[in-house]
N, C-alpha and C. Protein backbone atom coordinates (compact mmCIF):
# COMPACT_ATOMS: atom_id res chain seq x y z
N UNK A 1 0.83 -1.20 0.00
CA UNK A 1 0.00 0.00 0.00
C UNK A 1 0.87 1.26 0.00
N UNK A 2 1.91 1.82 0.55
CA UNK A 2 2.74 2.16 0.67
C UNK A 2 3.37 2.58 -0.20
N UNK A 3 3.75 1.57 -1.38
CA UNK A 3 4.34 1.64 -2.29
C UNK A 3 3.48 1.99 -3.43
N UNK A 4 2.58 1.54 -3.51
CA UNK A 4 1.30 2.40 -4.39
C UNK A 4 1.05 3.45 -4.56
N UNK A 5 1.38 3.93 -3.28
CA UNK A 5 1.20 5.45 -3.10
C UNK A 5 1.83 6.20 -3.58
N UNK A 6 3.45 5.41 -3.89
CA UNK A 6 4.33 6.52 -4.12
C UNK A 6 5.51 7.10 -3.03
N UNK A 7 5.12 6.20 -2.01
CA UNK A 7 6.39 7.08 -0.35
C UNK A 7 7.52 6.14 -0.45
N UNK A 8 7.18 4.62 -0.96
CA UNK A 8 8.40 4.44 -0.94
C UNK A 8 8.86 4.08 -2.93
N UNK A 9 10.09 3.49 -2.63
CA UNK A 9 10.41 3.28 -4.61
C UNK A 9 9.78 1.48 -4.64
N UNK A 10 9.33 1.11 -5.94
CA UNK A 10 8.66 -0.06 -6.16
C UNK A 10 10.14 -1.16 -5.87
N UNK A 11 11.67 -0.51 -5.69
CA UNK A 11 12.60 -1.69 -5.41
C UNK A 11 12.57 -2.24 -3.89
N UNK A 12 12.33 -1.28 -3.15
CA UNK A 12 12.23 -1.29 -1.87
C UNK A 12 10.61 -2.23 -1.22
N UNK A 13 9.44 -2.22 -1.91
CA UNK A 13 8.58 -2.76 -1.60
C UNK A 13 8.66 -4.18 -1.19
N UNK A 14 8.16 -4.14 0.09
CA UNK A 14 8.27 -5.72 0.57
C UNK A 14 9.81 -5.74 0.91
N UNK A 15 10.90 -5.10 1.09
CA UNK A 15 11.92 -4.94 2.02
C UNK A 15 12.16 -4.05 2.94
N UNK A 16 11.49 -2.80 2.74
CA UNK A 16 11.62 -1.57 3.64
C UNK A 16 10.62 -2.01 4.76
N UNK A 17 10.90 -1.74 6.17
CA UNK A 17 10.03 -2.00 7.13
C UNK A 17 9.36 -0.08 7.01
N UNK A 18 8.94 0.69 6.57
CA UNK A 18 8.54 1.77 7.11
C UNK A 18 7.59 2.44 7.80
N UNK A 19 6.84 1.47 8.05
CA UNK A 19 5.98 1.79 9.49
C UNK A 19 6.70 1.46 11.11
N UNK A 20 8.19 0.65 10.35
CA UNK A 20 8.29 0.49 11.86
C UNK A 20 9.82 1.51 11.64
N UNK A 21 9.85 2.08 12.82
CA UNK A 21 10.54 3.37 12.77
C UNK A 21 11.23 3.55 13.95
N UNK A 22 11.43 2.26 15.41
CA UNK A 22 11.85 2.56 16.12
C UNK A 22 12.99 1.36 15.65
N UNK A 23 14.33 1.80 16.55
CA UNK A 23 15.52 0.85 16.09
C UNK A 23 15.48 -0.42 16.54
N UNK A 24 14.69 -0.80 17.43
CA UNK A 24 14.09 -2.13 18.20
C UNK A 24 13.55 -3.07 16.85
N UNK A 25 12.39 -2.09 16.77
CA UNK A 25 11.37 -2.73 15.47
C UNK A 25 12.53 -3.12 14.87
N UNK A 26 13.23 -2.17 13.87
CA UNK A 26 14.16 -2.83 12.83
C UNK A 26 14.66 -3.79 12.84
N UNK A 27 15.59 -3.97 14.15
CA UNK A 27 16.67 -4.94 14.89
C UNK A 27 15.31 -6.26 15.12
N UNK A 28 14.28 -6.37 15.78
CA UNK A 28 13.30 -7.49 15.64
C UNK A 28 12.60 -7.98 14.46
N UNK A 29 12.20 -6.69 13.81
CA UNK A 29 11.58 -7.23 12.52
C UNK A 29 10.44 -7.67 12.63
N UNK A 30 9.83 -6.60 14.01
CA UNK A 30 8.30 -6.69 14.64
C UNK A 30 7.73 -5.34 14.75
N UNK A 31 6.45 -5.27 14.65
CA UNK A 31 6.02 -3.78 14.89
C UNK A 31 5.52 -3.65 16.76
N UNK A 32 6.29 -2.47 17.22
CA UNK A 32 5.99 -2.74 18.62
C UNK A 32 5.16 -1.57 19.36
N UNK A 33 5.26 -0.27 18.04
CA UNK A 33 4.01 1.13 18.53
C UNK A 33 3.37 0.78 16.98
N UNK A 34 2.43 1.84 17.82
CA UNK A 34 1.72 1.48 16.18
C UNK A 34 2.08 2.87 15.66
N UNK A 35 2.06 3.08 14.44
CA UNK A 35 2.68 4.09 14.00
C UNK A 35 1.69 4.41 12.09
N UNK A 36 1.46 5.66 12.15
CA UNK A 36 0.09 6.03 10.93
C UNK A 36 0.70 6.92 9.84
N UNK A 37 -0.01 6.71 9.02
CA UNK A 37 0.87 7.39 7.54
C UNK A 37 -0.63 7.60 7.26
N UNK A 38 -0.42 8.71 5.96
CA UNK A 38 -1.63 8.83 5.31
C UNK A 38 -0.95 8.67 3.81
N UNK A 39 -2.02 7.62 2.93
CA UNK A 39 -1.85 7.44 1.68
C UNK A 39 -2.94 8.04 0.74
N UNK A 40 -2.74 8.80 -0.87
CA UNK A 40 -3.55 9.24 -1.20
C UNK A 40 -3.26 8.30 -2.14
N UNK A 41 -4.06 8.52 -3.01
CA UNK A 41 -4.78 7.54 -4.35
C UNK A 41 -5.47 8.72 -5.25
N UNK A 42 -5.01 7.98 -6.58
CA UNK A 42 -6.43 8.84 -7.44
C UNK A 42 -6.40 7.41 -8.27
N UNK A 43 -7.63 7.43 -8.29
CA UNK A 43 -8.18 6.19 -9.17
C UNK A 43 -8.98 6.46 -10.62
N UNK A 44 -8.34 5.59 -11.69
CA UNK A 44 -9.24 5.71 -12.94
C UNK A 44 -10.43 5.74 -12.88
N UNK A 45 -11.33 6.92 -13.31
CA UNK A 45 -13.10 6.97 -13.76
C UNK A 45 -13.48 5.60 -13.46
N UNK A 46 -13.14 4.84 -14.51
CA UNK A 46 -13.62 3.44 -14.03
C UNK A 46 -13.33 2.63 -13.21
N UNK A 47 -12.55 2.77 -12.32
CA UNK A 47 -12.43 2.00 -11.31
C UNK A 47 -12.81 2.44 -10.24
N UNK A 48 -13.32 3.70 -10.10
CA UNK A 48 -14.03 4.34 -9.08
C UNK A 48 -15.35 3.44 -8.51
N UNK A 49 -15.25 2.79 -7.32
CA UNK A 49 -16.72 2.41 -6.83
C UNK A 49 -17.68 3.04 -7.25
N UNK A 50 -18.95 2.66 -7.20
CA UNK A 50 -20.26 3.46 -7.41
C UNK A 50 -20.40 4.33 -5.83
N UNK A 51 -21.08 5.33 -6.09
CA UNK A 51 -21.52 6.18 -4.48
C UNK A 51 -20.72 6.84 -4.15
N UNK A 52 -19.24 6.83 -5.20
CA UNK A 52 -18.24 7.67 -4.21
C UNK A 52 -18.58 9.14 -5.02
N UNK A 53 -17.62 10.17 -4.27
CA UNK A 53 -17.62 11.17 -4.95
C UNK A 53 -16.13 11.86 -4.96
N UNK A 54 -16.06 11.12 -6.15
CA UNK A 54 -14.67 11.63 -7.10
C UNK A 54 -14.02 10.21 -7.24
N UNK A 55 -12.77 10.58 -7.38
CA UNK A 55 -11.90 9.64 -7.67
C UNK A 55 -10.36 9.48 -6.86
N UNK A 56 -10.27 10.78 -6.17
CA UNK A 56 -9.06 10.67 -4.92
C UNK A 56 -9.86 10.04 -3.40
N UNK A 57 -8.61 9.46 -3.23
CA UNK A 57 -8.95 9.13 -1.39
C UNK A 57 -7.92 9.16 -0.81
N UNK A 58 -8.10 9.26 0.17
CA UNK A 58 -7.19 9.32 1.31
C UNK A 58 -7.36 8.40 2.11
N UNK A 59 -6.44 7.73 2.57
CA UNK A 59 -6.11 6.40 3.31
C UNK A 59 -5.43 6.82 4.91
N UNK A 60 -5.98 6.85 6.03
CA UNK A 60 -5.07 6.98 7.16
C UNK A 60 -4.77 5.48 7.21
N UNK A 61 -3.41 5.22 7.33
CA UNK A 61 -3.15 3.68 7.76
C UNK A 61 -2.48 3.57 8.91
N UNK A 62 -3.02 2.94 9.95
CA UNK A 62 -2.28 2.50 11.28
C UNK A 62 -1.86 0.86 11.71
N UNK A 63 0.04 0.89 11.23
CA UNK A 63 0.22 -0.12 11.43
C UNK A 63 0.35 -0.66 13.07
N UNK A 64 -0.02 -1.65 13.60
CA UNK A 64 -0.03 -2.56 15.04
C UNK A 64 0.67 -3.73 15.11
N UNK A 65 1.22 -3.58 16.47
CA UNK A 65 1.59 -4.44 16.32
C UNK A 65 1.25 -6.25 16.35
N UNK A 66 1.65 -6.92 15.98
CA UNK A 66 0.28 -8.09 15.54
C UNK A 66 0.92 -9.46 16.66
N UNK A 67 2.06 -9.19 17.45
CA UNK A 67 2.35 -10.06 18.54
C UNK A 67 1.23 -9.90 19.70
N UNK A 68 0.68 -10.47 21.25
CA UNK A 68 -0.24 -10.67 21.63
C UNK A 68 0.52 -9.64 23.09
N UNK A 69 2.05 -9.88 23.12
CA UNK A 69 2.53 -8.65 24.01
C UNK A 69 2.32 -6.89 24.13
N UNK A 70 1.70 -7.02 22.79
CA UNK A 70 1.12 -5.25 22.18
C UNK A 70 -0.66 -5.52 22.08
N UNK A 71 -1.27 -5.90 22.93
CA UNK A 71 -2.70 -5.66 22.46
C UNK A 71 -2.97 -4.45 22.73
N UNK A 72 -2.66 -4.16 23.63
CA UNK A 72 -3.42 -2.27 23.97
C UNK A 72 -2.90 -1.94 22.72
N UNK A 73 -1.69 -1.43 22.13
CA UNK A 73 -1.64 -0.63 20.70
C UNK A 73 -2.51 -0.91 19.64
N UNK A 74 -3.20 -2.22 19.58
CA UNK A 74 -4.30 -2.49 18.71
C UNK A 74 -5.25 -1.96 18.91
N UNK A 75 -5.54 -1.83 20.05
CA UNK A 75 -6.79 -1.79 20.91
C UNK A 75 -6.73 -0.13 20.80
N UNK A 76 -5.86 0.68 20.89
CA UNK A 76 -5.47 2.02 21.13
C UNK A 76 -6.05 2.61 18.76
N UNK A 77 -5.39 1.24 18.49
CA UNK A 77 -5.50 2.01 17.34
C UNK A 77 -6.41 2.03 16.47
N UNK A 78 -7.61 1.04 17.00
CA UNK A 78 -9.15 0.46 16.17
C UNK A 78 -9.91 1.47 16.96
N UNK A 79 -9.54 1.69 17.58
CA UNK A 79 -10.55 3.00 18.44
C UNK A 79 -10.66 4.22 17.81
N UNK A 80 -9.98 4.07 16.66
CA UNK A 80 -9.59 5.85 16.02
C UNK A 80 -9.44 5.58 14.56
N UNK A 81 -10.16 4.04 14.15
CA UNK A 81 -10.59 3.53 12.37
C UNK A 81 -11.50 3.52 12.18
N UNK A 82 -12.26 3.06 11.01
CA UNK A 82 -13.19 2.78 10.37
C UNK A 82 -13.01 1.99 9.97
N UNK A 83 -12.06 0.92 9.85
CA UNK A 83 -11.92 -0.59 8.97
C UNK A 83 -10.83 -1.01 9.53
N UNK A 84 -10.32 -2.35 9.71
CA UNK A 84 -9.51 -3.40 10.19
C UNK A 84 -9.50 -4.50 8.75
N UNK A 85 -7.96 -3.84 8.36
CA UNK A 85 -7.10 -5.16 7.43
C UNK A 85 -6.37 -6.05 8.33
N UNK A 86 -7.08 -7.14 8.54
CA UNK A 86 -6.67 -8.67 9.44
C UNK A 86 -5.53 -9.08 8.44
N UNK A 87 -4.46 -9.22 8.85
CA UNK A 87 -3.08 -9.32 7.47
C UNK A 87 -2.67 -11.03 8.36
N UNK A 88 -2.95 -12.48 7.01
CA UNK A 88 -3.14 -13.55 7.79
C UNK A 88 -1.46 -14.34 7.07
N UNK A 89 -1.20 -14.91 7.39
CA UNK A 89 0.23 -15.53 6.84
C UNK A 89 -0.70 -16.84 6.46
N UNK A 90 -0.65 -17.18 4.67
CA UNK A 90 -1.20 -18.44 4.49
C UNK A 90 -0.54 -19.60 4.71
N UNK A 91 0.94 -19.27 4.79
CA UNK A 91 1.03 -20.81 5.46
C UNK A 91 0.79 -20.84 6.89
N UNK A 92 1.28 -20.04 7.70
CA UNK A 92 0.67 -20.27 9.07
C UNK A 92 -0.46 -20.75 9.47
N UNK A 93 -1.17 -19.75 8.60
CA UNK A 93 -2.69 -19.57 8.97
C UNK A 93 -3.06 -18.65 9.98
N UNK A 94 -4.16 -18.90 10.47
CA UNK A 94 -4.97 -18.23 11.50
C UNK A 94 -4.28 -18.37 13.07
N UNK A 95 -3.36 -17.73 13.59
CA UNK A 95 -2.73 -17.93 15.15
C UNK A 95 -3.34 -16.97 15.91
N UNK A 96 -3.28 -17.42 17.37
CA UNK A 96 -3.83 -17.09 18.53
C UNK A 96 -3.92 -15.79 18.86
N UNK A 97 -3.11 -14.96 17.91
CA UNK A 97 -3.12 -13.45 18.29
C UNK A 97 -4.15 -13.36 16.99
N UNK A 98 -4.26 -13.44 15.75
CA UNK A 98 -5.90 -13.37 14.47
C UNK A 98 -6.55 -13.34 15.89
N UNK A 99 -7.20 -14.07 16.27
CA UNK A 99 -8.04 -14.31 16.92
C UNK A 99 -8.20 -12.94 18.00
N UNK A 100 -7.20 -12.78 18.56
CA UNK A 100 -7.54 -11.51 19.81
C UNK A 100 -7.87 -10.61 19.05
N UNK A 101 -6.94 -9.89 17.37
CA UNK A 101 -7.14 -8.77 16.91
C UNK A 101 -8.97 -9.06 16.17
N UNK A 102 -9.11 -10.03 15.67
CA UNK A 102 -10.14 -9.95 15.28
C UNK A 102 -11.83 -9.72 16.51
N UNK A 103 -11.14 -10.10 17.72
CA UNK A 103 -12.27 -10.36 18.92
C UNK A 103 -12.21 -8.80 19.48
N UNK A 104 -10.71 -8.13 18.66
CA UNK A 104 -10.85 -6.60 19.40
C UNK A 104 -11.31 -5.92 18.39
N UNK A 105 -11.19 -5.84 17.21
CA UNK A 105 -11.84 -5.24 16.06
C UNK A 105 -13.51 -5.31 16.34
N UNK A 106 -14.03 -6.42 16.63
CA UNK A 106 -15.80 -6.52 16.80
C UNK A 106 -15.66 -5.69 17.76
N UNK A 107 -15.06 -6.32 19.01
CA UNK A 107 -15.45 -5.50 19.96
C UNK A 107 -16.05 -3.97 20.54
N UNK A 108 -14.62 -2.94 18.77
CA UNK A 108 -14.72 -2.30 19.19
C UNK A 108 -16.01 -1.95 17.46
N UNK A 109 -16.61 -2.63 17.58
CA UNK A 109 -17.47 -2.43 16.33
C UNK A 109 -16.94 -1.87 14.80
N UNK A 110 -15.75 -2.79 14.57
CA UNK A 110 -15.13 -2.46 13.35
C UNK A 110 -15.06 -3.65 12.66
N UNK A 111 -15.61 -3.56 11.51
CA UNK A 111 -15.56 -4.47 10.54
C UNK A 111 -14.53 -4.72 9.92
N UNK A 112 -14.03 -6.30 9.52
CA UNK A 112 -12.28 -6.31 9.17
C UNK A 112 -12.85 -6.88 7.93
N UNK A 113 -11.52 -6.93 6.92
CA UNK A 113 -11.37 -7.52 5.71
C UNK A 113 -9.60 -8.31 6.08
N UNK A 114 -9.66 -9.45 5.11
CA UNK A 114 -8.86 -10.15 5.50
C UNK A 114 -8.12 -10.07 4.53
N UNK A 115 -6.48 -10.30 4.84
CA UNK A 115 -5.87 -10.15 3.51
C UNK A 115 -4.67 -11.47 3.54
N UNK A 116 -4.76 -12.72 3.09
CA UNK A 116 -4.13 -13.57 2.89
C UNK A 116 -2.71 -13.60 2.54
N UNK A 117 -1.87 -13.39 3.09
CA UNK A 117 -0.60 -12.96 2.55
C UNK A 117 0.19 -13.85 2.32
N UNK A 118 1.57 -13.37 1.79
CA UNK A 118 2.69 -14.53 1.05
C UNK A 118 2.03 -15.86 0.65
N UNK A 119 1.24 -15.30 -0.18
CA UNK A 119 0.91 -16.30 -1.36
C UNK A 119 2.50 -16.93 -2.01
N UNK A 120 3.35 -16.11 -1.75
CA UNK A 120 4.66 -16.46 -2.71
C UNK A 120 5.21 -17.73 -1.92
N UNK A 121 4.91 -17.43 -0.54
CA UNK A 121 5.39 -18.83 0.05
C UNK A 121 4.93 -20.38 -0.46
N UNK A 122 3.67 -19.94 -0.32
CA UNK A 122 2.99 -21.32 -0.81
C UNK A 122 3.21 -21.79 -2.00
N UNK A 123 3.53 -20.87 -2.99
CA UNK A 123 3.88 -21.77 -4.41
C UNK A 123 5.60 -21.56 -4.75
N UNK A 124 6.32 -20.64 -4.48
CA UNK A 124 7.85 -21.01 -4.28
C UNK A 124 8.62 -21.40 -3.67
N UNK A 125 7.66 -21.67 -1.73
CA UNK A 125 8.96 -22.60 -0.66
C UNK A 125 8.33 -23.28 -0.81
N UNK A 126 6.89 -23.89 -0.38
CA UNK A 126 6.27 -24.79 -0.10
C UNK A 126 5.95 -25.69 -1.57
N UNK A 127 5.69 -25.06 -2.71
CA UNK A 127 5.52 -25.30 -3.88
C UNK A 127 4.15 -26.80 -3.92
N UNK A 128 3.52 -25.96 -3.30
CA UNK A 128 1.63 -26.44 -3.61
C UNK A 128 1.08 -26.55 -4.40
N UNK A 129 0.70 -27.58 -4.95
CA UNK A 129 -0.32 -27.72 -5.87
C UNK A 129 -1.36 -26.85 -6.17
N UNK A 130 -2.26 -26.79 -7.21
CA UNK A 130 -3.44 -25.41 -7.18
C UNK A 130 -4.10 -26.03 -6.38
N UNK A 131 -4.24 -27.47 -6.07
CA UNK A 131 -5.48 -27.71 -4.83
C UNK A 131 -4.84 -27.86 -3.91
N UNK A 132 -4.14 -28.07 -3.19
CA UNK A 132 -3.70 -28.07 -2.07
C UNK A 132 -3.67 -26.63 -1.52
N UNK A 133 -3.15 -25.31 -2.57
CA UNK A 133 -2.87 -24.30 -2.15
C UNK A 133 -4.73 -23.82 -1.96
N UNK A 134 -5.80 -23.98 -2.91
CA UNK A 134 -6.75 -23.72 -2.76
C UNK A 134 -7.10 -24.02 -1.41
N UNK A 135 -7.12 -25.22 -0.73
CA UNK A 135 -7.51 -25.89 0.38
C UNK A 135 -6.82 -25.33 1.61
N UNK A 136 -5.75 -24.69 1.23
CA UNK A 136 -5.35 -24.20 2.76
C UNK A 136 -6.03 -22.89 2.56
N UNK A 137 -5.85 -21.70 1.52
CA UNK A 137 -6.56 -20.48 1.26
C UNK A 137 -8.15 -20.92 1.77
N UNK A 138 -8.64 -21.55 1.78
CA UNK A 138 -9.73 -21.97 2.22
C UNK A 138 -10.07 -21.81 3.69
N UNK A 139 -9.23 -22.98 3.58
CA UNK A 139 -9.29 -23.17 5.55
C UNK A 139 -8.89 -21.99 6.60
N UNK A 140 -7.77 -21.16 5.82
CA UNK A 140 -7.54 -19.84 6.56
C UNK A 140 -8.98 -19.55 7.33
N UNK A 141 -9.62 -19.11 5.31
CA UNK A 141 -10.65 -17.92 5.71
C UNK A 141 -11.69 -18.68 6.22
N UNK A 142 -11.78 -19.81 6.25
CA UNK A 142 -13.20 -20.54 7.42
C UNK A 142 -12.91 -20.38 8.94
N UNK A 143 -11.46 -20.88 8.95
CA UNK A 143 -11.11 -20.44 10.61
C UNK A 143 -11.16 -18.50 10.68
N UNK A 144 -11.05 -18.24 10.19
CA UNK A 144 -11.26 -16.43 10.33
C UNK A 144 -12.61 -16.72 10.67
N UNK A 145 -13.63 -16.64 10.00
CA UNK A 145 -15.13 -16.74 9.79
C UNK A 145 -15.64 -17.27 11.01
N UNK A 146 -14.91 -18.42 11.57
CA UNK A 146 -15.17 -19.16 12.95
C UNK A 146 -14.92 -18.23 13.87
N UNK A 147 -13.81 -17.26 14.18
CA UNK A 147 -13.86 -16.51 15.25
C UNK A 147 -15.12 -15.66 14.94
N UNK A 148 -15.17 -14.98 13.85
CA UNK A 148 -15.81 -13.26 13.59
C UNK A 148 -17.36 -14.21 14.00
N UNK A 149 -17.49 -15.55 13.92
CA UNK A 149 -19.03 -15.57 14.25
C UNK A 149 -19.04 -15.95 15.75
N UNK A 150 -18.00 -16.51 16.16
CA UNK A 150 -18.35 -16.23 17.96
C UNK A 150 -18.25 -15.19 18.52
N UNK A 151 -17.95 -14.06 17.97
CA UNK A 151 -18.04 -12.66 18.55
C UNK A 151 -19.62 -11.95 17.80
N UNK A 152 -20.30 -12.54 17.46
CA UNK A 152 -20.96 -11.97 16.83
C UNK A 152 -21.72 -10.85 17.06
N UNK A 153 -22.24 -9.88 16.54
CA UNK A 153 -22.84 -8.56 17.07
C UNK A 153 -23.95 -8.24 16.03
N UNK A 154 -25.30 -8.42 16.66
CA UNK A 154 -26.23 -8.03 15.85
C UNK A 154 -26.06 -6.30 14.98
N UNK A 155 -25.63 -5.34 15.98
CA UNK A 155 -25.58 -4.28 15.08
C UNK A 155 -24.73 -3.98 14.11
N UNK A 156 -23.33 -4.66 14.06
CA UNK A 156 -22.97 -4.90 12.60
C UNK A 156 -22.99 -5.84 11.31
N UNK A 157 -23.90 -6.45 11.85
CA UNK A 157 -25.02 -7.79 10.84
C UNK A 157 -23.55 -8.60 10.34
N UNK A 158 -23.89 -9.16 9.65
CA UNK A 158 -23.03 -10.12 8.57
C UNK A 158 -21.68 -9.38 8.52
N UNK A 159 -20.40 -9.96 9.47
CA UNK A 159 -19.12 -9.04 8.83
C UNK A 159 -18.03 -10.48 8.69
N UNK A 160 -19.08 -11.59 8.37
CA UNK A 160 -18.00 -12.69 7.88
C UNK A 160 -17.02 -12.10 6.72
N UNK A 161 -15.96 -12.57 6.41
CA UNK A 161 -15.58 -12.26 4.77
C UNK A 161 -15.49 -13.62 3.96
N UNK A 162 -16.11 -12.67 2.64
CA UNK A 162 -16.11 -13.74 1.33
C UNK A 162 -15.02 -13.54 0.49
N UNK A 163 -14.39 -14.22 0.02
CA UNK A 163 -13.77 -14.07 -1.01
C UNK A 163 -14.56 -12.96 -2.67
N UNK A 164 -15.95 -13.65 -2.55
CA UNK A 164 -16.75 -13.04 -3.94
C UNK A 164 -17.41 -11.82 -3.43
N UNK A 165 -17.16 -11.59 -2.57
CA UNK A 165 -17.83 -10.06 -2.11
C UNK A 165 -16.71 -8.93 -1.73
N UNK A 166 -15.33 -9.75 -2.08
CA UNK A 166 -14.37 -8.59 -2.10
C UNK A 166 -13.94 -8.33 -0.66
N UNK A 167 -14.00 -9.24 0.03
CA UNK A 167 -13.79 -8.44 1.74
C UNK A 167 -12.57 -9.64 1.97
N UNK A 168 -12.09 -10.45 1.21
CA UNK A 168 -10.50 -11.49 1.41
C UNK A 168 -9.78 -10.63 0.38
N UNK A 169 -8.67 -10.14 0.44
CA UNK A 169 -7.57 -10.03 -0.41
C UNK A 169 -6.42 -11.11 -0.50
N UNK A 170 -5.68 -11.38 -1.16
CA UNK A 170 -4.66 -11.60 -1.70
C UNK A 170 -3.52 -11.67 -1.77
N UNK A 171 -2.37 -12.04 -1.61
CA UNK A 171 -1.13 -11.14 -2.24
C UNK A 171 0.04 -11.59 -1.53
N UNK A 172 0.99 -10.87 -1.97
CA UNK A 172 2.47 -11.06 -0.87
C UNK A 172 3.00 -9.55 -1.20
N UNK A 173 3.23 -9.60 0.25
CA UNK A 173 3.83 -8.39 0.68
C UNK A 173 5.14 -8.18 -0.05
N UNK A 174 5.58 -9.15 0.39
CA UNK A 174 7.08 -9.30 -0.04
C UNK A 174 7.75 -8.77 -1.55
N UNK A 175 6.97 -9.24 -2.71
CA UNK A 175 6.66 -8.98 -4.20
C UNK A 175 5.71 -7.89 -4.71
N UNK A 176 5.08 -7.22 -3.27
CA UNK A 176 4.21 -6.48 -3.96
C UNK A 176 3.01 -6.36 -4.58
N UNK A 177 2.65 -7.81 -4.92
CA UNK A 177 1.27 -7.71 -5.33
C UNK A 177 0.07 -8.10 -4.39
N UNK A 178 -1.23 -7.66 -4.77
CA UNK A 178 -2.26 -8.15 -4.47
C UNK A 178 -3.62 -8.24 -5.06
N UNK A 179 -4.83 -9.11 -4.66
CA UNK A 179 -6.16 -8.89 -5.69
C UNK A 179 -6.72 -9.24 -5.09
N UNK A 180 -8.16 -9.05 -5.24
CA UNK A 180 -9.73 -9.17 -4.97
C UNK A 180 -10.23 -10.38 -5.98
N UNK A 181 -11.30 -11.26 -5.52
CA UNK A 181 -11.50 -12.46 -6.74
C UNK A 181 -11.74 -11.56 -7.91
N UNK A 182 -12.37 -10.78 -7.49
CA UNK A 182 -13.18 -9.81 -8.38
C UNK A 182 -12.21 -9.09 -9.17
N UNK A 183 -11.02 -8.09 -9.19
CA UNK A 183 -9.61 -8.12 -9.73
C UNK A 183 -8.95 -8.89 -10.36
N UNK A 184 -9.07 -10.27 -9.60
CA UNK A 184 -8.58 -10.77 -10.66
C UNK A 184 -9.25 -11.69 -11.70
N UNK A 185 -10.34 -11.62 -11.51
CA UNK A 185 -11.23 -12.08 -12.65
C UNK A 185 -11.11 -10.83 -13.72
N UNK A 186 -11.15 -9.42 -13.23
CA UNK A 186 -10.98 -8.68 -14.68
C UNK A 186 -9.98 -8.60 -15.59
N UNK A 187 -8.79 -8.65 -14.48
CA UNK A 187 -7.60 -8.75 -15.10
C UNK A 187 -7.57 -10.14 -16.22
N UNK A 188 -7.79 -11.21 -15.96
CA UNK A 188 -7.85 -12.48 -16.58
C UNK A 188 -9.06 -12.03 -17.86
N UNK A 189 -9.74 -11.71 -17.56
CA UNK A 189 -11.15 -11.38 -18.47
C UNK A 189 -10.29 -10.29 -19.53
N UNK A 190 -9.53 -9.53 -19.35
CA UNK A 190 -8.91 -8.84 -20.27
C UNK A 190 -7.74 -8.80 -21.35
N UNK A 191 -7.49 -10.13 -20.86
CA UNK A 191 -6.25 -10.55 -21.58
C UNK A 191 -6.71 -11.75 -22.82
């Protein structure tokens, strides 16, 4: 995201830590304050959602830290969003701290979208089959879905995520990319 924007250069993406900014972070290679940037965007006519008005946005992003020794900084920093990107490691999967950030995100009545990351792992270390890799991408987002429905909260109705409704992303950090099913069905649809 970051790099989209333009703050950092596209060589550096997925090597620069730059949300983490204290010499600790660096030296760990953990985020331990949370620390906020603002990203702007201008988006093509057509790729503009419907309902918006215009085509620039502005992004406040507050990175947290995602170990279970920093919950108050999560907790400090969903208090002052409007949306929670749950960032899941697909080979890992879903670990015991998903679970707290996602039980503090409801809590604090914020709806998350999930974003499946290092896809690159799974098909260049692990080197997965398309079904095997399908089947764990799967299982992630069902165990996600399993917490967000034991926290459940009638006043923000339905905040499972689908893959076909655009609320799972994609991608590896590391390389830079990412997509929506929906993304990448156009992209494929256009070629």
């Amino acid at each position: 995201l970051i790099g989209a924007a333009g703050i950092i250069a596209g060589a550096k993406v997925g090597e620069q830590r730059y949300t983490d900014t204290r010499q600790d972070e660096q030296d760990r290679c953990i985020t331990i304050k949370s620390t906020g940037v603002s990203l702007y965007y201008e988006l093509e006519e057509a790729k503009v959602p419907p309902g918006s008005n215009g085509n620039a946005f502005l992004i406040n992003l507050i990175d947290s830290p995602g170990h279970v020794d920093f919950s108050s900084e999560v907790t400090a920093a969903l208090r002052v969003t409007d949306g929670s990107l749950v960032v899941v490691d697909c080979v890992e999967g879903v670990c015991v701290q998903t679970e707290t950030v996602l039980r503090q995100a409801l809590t604090e009545r914020i709806k998350p979208v999930l974003m499946v990351n290092k896809l690159d792992r799974a098909f260049l270390e692990l080197q997965l089959d398309p079904e095997d890799a399908y089947q764990n991408f799967q299982r992630t987002i069902e165990t996600a879905n399993v917490i967000i429905a034991t926290y459940e909260d009638e006043l923000l109705g339905d905040v499972q995520v689908y893959p076909e409704k655009g609320t799972v992303g994609f991608g590896s950090g590391l390389h830079g990319w990412g997509f929506t099913l929906s993304k990448f069905a156009d992209m494929y649809a256009s070629k």
